[in-house]
N, C-alpha and C. Protein backbone atom coordinates (compact mmCIF):
# COMPACT_ATOMS: atom_id res chain seq x y z
N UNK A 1 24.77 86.62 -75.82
CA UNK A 1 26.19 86.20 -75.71
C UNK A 1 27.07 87.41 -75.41
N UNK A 2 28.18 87.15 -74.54
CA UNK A 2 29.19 87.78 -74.60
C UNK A 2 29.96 88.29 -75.61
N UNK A 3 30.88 87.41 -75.95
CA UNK A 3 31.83 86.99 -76.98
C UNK A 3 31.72 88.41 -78.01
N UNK A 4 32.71 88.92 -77.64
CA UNK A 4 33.57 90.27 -78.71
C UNK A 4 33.49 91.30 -77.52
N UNK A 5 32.70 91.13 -76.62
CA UNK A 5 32.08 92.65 -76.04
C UNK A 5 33.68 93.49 -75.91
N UNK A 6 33.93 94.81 -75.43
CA UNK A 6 34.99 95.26 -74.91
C UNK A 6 34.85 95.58 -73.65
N UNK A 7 35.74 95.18 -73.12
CA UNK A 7 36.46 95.09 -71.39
C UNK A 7 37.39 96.16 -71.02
N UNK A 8 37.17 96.72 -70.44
CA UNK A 8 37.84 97.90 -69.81
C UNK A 8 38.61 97.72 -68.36
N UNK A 9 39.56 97.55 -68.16
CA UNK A 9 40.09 97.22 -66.99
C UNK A 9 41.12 98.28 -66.57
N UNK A 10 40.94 99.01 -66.07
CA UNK A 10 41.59 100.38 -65.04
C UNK A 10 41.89 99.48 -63.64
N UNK A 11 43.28 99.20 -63.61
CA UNK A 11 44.13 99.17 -62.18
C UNK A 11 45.51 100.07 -62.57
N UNK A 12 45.87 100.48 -61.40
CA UNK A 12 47.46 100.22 -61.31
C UNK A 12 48.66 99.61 -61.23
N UNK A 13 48.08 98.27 -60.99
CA UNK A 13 49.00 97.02 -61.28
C UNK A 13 49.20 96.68 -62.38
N UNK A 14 50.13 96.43 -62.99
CA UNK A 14 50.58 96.05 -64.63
C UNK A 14 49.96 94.36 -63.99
N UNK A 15 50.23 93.80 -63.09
CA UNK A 15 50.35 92.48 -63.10
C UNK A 15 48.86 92.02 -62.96
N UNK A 16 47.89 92.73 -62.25
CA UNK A 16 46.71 92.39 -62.14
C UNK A 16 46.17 92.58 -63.82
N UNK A 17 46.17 93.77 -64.58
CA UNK A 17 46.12 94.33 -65.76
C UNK A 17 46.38 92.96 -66.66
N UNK A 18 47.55 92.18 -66.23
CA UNK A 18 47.67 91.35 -67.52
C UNK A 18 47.17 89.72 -67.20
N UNK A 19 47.01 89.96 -66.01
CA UNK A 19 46.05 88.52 -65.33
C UNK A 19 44.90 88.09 -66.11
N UNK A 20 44.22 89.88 -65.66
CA UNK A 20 42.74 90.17 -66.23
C UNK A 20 42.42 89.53 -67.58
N UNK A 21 43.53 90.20 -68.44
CA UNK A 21 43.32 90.51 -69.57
C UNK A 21 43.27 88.93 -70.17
N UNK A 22 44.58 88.00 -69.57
CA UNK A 22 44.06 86.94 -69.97
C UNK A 22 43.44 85.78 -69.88
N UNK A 23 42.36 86.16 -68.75
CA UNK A 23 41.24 85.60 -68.28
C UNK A 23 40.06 86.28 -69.31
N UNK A 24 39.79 87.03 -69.58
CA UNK A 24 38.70 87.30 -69.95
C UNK A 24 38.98 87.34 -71.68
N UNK A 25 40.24 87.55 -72.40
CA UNK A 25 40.52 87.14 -73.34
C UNK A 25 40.23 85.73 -73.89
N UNK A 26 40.60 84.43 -72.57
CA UNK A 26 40.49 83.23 -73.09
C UNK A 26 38.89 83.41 -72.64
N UNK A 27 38.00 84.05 -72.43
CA UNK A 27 36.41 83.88 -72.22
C UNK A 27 36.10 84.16 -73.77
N UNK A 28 36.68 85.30 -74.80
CA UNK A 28 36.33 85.16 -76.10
C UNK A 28 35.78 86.81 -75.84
N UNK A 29 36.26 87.44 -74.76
CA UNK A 29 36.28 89.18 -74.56
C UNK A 29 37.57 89.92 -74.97
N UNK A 30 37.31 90.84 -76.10
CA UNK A 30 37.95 92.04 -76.02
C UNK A 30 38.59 92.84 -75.09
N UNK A 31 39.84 93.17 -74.85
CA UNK A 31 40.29 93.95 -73.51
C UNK A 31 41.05 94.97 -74.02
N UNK A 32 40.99 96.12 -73.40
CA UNK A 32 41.43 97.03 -73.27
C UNK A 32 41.50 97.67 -71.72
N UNK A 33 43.15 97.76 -71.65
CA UNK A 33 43.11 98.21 -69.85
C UNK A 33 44.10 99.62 -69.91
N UNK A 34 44.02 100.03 -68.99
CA UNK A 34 44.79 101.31 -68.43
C UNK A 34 45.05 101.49 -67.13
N UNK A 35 46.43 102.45 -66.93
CA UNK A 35 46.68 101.94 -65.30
C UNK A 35 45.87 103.07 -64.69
N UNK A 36 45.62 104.05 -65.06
CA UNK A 36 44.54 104.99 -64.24
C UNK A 36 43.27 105.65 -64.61
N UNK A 37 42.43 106.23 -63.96
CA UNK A 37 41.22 106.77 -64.24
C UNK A 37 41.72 107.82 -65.38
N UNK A 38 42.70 108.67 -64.98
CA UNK A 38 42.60 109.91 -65.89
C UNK A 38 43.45 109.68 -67.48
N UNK A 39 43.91 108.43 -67.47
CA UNK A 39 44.34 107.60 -68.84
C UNK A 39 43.36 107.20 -69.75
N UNK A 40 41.91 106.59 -68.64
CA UNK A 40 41.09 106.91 -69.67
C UNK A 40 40.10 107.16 -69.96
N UNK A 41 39.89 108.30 -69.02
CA UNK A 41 38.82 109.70 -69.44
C UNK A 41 40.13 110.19 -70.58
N UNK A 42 41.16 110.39 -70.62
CA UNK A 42 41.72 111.46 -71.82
C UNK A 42 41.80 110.65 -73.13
N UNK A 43 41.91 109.66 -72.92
CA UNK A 43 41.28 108.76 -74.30
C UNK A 43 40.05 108.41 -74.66
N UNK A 44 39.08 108.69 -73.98
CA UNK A 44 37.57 108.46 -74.24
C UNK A 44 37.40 107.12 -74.13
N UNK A 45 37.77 106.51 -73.79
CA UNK A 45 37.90 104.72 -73.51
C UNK A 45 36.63 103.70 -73.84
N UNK A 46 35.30 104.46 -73.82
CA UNK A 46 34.37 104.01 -74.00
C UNK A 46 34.17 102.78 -73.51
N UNK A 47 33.79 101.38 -74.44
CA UNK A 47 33.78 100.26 -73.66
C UNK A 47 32.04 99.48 -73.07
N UNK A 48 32.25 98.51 -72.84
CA UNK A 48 30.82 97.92 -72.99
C UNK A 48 31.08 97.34 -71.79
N UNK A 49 31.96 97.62 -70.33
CA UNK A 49 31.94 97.38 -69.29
C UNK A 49 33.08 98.08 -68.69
N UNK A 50 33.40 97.91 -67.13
CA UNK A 50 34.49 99.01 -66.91
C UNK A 50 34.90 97.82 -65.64
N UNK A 51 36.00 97.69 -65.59
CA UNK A 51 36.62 96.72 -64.38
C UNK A 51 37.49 97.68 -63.69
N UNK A 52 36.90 98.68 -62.60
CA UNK A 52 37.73 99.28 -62.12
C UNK A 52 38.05 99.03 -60.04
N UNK A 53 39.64 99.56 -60.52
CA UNK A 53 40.37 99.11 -58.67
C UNK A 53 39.77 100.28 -58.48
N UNK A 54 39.29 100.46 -56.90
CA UNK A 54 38.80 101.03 -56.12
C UNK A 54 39.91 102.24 -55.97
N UNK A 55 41.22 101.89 -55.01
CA UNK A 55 42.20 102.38 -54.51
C UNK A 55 43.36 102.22 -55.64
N UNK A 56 43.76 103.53 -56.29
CA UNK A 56 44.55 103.86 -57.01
C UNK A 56 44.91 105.01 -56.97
N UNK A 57 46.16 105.51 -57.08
CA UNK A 57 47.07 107.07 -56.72
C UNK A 57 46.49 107.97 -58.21
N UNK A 58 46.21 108.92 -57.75
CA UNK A 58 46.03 110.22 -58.78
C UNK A 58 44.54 110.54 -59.18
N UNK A 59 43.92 109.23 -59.13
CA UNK A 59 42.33 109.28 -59.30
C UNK A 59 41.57 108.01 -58.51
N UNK A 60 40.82 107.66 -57.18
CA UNK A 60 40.43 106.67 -57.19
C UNK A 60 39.45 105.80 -58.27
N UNK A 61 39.01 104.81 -57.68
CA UNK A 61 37.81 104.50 -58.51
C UNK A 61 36.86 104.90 -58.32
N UNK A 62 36.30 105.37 -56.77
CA UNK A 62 35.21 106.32 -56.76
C UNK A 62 35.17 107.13 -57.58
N UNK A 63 36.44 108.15 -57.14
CA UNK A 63 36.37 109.48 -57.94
C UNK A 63 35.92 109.61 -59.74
N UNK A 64 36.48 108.38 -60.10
CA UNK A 64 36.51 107.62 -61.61
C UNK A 64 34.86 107.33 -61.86
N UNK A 65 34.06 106.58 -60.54
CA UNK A 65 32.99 106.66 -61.30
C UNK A 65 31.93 108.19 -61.08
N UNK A 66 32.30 108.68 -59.69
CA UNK A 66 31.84 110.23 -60.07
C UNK A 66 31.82 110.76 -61.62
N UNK A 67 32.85 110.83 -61.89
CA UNK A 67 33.23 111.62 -63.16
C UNK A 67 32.49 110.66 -64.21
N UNK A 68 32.44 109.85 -64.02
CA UNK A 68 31.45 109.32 -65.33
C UNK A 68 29.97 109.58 -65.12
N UNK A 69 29.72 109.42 -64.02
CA UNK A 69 28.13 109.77 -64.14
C UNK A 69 27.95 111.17 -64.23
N UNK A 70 28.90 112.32 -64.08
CA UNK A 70 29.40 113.77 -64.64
C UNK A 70 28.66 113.72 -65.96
N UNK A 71 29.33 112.83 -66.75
CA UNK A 71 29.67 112.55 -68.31
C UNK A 71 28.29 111.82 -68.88
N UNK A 72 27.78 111.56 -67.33
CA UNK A 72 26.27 110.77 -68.10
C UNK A 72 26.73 109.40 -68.92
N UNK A 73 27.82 108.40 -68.48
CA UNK A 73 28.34 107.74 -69.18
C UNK A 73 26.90 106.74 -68.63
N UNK A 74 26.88 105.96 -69.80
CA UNK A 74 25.88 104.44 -69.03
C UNK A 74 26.29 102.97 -69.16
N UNK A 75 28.00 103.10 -69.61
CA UNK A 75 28.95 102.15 -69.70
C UNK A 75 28.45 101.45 -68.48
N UNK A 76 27.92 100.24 -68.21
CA UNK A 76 28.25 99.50 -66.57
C UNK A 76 29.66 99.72 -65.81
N UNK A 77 30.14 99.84 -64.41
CA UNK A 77 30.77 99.73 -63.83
C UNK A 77 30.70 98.87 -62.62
N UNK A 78 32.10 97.82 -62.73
CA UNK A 78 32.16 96.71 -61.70
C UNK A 78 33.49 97.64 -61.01
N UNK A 79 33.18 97.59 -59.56
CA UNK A 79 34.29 98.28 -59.21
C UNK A 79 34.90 96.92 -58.44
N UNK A 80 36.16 96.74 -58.10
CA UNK A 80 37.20 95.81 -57.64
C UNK A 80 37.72 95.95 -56.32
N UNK A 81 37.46 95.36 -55.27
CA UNK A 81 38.28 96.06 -53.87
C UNK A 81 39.08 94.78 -53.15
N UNK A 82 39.73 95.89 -52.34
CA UNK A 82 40.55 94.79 -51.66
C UNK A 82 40.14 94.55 -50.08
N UNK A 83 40.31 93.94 -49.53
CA UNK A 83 39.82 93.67 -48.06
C UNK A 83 39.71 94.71 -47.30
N UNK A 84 38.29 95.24 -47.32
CA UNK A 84 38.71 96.38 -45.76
C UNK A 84 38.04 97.87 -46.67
N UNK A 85 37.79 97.33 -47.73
CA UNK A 85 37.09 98.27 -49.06
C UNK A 85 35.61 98.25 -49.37
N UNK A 86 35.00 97.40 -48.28
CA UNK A 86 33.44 97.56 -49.08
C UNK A 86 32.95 98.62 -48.79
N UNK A 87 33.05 99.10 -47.15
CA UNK A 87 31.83 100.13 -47.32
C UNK A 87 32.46 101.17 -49.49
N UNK A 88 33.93 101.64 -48.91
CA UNK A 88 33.90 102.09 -50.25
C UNK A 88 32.95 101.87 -51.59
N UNK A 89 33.36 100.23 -51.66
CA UNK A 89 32.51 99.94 -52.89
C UNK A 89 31.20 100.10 -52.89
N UNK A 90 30.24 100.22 -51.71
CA UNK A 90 28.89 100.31 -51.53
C UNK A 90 28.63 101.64 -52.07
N UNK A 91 29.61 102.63 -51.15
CA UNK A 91 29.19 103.91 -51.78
C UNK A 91 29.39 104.85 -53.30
N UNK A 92 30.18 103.80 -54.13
CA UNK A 92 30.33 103.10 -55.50
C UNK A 92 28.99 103.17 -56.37
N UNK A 93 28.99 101.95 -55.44
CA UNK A 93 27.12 101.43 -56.12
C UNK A 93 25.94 102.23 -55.95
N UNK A 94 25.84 103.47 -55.05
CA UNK A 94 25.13 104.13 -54.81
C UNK A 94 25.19 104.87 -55.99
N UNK A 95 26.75 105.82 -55.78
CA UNK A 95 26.58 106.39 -57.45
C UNK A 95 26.08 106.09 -58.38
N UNK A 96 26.27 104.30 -58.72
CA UNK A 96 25.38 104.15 -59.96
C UNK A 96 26.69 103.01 -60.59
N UNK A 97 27.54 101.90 -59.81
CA UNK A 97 28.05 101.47 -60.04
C UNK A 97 27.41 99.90 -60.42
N UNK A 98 27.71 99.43 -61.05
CA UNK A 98 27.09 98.19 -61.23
C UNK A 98 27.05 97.22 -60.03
N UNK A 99 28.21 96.19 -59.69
CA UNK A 99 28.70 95.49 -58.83
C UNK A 99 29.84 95.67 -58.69
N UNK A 100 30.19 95.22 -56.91
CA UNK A 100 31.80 95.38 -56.94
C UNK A 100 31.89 94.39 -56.04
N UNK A 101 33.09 93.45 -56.87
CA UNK A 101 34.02 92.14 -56.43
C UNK A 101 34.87 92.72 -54.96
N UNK A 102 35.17 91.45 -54.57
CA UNK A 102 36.34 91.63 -53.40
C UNK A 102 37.47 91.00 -53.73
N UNK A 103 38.69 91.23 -53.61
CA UNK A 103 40.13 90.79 -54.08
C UNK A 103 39.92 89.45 -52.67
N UNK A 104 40.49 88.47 -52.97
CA UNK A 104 40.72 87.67 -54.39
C UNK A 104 39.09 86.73 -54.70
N UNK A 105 38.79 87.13 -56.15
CA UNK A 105 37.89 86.70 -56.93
C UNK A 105 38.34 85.70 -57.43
N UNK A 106 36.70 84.61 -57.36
CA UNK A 106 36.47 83.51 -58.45
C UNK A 106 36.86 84.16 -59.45
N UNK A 107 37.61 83.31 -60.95
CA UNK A 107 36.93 83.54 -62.26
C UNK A 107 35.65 83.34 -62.52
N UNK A 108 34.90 82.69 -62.18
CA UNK A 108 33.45 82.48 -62.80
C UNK A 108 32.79 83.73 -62.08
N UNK A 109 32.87 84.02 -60.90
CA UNK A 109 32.23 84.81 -60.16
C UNK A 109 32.72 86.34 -60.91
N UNK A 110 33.53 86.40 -61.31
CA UNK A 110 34.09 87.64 -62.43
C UNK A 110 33.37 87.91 -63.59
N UNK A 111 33.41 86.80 -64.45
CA UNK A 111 32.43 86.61 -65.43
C UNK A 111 31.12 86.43 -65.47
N UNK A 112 30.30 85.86 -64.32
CA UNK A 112 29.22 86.03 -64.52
C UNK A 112 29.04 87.76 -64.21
N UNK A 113 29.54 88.01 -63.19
CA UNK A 113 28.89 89.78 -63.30
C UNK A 113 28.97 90.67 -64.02
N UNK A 114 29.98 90.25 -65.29
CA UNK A 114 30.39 91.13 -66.41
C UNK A 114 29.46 90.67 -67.29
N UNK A 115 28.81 89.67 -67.39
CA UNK A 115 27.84 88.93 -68.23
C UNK A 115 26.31 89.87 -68.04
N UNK A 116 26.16 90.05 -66.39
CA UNK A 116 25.09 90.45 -65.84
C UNK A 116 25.37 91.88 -66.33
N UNK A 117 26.50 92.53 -66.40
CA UNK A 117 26.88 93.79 -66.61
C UNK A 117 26.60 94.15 -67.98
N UNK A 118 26.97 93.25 -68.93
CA UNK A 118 26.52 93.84 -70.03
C UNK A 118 25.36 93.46 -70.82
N UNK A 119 24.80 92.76 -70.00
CA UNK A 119 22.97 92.78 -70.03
C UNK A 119 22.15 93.65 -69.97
N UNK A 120 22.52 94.11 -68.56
CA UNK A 120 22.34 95.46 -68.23
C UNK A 120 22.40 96.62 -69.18
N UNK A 121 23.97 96.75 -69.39
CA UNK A 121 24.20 97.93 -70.63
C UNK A 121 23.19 97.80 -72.10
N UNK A 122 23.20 96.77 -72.18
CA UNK A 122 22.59 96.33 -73.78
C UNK A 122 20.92 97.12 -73.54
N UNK A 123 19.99 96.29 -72.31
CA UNK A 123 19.32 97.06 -71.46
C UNK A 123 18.71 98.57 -71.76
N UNK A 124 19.76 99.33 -71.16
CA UNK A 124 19.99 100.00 -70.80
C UNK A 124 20.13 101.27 -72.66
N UNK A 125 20.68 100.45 -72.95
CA UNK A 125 21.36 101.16 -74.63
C UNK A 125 19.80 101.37 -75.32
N UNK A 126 19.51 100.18 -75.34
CA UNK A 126 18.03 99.91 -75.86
C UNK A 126 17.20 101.06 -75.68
N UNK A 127 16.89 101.28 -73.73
CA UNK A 127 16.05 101.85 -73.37
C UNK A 127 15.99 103.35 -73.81
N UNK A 128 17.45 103.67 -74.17
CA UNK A 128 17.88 105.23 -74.19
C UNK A 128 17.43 105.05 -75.98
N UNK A 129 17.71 104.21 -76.77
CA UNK A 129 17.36 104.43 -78.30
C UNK A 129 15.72 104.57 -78.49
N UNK A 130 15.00 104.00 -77.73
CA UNK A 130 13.60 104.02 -77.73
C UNK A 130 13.17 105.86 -76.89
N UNK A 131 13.87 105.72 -75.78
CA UNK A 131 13.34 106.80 -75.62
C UNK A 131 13.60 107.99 -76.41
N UNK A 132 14.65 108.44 -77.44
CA UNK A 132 15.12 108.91 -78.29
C UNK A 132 14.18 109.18 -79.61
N UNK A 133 13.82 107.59 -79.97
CA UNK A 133 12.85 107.64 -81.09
C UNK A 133 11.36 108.24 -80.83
N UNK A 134 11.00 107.90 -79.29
CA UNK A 134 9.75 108.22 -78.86
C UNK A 134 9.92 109.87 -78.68
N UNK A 135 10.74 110.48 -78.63
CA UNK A 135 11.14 112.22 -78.31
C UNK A 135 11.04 112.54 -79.89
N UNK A 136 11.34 111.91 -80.44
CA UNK A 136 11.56 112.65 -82.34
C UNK A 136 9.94 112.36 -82.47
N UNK A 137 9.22 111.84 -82.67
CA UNK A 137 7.92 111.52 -82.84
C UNK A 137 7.13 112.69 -82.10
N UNK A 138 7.22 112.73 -80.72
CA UNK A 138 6.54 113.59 -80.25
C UNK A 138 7.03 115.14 -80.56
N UNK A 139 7.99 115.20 -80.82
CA UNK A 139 8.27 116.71 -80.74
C UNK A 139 7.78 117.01 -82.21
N UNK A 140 7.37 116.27 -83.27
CA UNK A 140 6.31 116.42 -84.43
C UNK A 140 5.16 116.97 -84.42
N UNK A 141 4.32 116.85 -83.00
CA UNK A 141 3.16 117.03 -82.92
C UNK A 141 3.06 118.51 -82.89
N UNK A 142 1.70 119.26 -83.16
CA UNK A 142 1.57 120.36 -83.10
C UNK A 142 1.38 120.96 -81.83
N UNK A 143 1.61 122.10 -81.60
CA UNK A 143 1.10 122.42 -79.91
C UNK A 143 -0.23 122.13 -79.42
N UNK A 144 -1.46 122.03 -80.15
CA UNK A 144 -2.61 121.79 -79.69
C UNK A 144 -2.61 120.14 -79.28
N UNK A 145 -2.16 119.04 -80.54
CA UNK A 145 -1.92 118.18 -80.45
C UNK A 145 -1.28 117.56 -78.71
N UNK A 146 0.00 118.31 -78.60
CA UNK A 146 0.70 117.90 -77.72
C UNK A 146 -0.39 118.58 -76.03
N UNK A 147 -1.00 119.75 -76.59
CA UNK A 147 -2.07 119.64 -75.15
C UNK A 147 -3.16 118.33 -75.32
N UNK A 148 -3.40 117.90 -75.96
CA UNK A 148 -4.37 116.71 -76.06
C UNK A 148 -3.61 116.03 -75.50
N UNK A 149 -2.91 115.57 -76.11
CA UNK A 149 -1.76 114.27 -75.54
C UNK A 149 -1.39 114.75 -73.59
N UNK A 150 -0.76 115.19 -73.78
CA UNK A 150 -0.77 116.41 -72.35
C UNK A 150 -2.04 115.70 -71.26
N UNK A 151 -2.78 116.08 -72.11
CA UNK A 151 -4.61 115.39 -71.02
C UNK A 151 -4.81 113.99 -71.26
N UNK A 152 -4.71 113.46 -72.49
CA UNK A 152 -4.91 112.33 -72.61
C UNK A 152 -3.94 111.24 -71.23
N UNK A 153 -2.83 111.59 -71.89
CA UNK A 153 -2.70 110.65 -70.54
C UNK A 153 -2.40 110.56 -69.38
N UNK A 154 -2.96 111.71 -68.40
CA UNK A 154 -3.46 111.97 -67.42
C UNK A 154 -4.88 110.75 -67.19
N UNK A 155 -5.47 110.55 -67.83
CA UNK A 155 -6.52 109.08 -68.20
C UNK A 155 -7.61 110.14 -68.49
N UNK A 156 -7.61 111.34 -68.59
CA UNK A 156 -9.04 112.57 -69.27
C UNK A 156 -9.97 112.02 -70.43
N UNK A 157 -11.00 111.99 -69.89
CA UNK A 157 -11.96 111.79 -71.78
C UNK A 157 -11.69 112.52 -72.15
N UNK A 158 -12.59 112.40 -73.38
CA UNK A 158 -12.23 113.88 -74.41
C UNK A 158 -13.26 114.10 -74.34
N UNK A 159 -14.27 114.64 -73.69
CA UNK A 159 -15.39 115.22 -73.02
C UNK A 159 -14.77 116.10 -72.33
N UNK A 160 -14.16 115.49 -71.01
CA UNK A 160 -12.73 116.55 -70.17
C UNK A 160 -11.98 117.52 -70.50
N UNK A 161 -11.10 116.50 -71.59
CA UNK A 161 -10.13 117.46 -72.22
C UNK A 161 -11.28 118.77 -73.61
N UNK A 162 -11.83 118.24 -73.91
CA UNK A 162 -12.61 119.42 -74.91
C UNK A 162 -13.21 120.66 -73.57
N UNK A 163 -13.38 120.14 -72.27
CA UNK A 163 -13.87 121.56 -71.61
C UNK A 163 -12.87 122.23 -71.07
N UNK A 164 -11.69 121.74 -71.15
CA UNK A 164 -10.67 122.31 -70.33
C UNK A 164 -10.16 122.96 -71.16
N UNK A 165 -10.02 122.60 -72.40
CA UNK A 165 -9.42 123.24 -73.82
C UNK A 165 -10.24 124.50 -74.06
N UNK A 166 -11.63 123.80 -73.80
CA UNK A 166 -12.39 124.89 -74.78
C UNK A 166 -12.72 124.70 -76.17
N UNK A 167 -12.47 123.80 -76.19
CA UNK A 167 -13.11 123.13 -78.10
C UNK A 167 -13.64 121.93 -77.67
N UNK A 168 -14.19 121.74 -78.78
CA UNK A 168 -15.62 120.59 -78.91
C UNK A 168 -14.74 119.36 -78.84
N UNK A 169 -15.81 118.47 -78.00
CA UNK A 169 -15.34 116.83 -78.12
C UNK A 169 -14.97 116.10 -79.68
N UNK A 170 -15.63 117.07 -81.11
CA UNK A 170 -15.61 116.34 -81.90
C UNK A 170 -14.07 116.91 -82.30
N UNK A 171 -13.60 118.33 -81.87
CA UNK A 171 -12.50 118.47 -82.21
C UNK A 171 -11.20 117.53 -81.55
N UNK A 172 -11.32 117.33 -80.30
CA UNK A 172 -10.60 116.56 -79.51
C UNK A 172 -10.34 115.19 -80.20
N UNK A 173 -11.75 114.61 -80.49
CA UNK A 173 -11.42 113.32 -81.38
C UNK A 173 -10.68 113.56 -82.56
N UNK A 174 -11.03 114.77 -83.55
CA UNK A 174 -9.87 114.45 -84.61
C UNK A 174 -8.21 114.50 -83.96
N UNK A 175 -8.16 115.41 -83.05
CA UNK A 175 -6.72 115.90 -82.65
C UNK A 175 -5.57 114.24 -81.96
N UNK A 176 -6.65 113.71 -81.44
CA UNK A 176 -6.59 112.28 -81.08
C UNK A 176 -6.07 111.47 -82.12
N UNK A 177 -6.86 110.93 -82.92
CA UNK A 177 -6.80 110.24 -84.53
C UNK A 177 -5.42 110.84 -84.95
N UNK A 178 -5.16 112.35 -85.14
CA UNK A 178 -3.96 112.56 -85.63
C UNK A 178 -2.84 112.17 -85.00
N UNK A 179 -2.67 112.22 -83.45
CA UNK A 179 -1.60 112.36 -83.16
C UNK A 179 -1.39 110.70 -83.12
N UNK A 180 -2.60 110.06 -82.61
CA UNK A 180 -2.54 108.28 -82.57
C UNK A 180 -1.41 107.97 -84.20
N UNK A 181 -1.89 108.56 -85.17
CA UNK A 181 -1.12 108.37 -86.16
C UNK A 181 0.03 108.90 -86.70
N UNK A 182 0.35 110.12 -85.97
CA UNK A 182 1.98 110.81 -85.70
C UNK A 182 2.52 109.88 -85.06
N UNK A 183 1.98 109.08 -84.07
CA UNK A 183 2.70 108.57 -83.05
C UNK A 183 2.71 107.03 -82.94
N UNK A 184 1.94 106.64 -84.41
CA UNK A 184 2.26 105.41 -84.45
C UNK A 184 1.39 104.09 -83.35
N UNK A 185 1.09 105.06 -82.56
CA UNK A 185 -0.18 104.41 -81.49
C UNK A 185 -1.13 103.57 -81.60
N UNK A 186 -1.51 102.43 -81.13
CA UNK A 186 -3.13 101.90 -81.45
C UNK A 186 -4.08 101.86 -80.68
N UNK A 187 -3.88 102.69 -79.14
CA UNK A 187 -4.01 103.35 -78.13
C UNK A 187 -4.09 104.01 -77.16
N UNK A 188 -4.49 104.02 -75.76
CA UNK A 188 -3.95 104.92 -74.98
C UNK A 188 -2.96 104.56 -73.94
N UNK A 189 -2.76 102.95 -74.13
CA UNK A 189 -1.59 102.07 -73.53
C UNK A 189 -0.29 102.60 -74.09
N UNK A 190 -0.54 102.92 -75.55
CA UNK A 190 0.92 103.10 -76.28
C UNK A 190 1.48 104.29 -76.29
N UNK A 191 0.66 105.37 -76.23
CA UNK A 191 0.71 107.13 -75.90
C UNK A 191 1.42 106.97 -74.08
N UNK A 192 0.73 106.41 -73.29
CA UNK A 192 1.49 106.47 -72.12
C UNK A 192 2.94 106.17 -72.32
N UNK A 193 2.92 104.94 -72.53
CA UNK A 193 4.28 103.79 -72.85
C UNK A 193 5.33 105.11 -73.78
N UNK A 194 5.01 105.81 -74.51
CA UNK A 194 5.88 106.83 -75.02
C UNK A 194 6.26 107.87 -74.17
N UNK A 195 5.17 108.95 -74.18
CA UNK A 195 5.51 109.74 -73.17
C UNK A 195 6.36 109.45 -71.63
N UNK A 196 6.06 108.19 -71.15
CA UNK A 196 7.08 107.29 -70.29
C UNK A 196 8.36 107.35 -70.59
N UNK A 197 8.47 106.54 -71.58
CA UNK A 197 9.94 107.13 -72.69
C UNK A 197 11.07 108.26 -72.54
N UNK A 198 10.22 108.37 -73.02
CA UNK A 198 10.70 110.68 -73.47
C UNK A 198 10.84 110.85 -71.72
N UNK A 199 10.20 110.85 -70.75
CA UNK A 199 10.26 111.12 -69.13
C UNK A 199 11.72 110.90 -68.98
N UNK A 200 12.18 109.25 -69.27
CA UNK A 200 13.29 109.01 -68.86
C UNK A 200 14.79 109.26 -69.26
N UNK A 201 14.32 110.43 -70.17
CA UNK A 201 15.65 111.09 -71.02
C UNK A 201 16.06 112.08 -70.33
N UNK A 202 15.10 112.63 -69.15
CA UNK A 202 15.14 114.27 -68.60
C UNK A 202 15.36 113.57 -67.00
C-alpha cells in the first residue's frame, strides 16, 4: 500500500504545487512541496518519492536530479515536463530518474507511477539493508577465512583452493565450516548470494 508514504513535489508554480498536493492528499499521501531544487537540498527534504518540474529558474530538474545522485540519494524520481521536454526527461532517466510524465497528466496515470515509484524505493531500501547486513558479517571473517571465501566462490574445490593456498584440503574444510557459520550460510548458493550483496554497495 501506499497510504502515508511522503510526496515531494518541487515546481515553481504555487498553483500546480497546490493542485498536486490535493490530488495526492485525497489518494491518502503525505505531501510536502517546494518551489525549487535548492529549497530542498537546503532542507534535506528526504521523502519516499520526488515529483519534480523539469524547467524551473535557479536549478532545473535535471540539474536537481544530478545533484542527488551526487548525494547517492535512492529517493525515486518522477520528473514532470511540459510539451517539447522529453528528450530532456529521457536524459533524466538516464541519470537514474524513475519516470517522467508529460504536462497535462491523467490522475490515475500520476498515481500509478508514484505507486510503481515507491515499490521501487521500498525495493531498493531493502536491497541496500541486506547488503549492509551481508558487509557486517563478512567483514567478521578472518583474513584466511575471507581468502577461502575469496576462492570459494569463484566455484574452486577445496582441493583447488588448499593448493593455491598452500594448506591442506582438511584445513580448507574447517575454514569453510567456520565461515558457513560466521555467515549464517547452508551453502555455496548463500556465500555467493552475500558476497553479491556486499558487490552492490561499492
Amino acid at each position: 500500500m501506499i497510504d502515508g508514504a511522503l510526496i515531494v513535489v518541487i515546481d515553481d508554480h504555487e498553483s500546480v504545487r497546490s493542485s498536486l498536493r490535493a490530488l495526492l492528499e485525497a489518494s491518502g499521501l503525505r505531501v510536502k512541496d517546494y518551489s525549487s531544487g535548492p529549497a530542498y537540498l537546503e532542507d534535506n527534504g528526504g521523502g519516499d518519492c520526488l515529483l519534480v518540474d523539469v524547467r524551473m529558474p535557479h536549478m532545473t530538474g535535471l540539474e536537481l536530479q544530478h545533484e542527488l545522485v551526487k548525494r547517492n540519494s535512492i529517493v525515486p524520481v518522477i520528473v514532470v515536463t511540459g510539451h517539447g521536454d522529453v528528450p530532456l526527461a529521457v536524459t533524466a532517466m538516464r541519470a537514474g530518474a524513475f519516470d517522467f510524465l508529460e504536462k497535462p497528466f491523467d490522475d490515475d496515470v500520476l498515481l500509478d507511477s508514484i505507486h510503481r515509484a515507491l515499490a521501487e524505493g521500498r525495493k531498493v531500501r531493502n536491497s541496500q539493508h541486506e547488503s549492509k547486513a551481508a558487509a557486517a558479517l563478512i567483514a567478521a571473517l578472518t583474513n584466511r577465512e575471507h581468502e577461502v571465501l575469496d576462492h570459494l566462490v569463484l566455484g574452486k574445490s577445496n582441493k583447488l583452493i588448499a593448493h593455491e593456498l598452500g594448506i591442506s584440503p582438511r584445513t580448507v574444510e574447517t575454514h569453510r565450516a567456520r565461515l558457513q557459520e560466521k555467515l549464517k550460510a547452508r551453502g555455496l548458493s548463500d556465500l555467493v548470494r552475500l558476497t553479491r550483496a556486499v558487490d552492490q554497495l561499492h
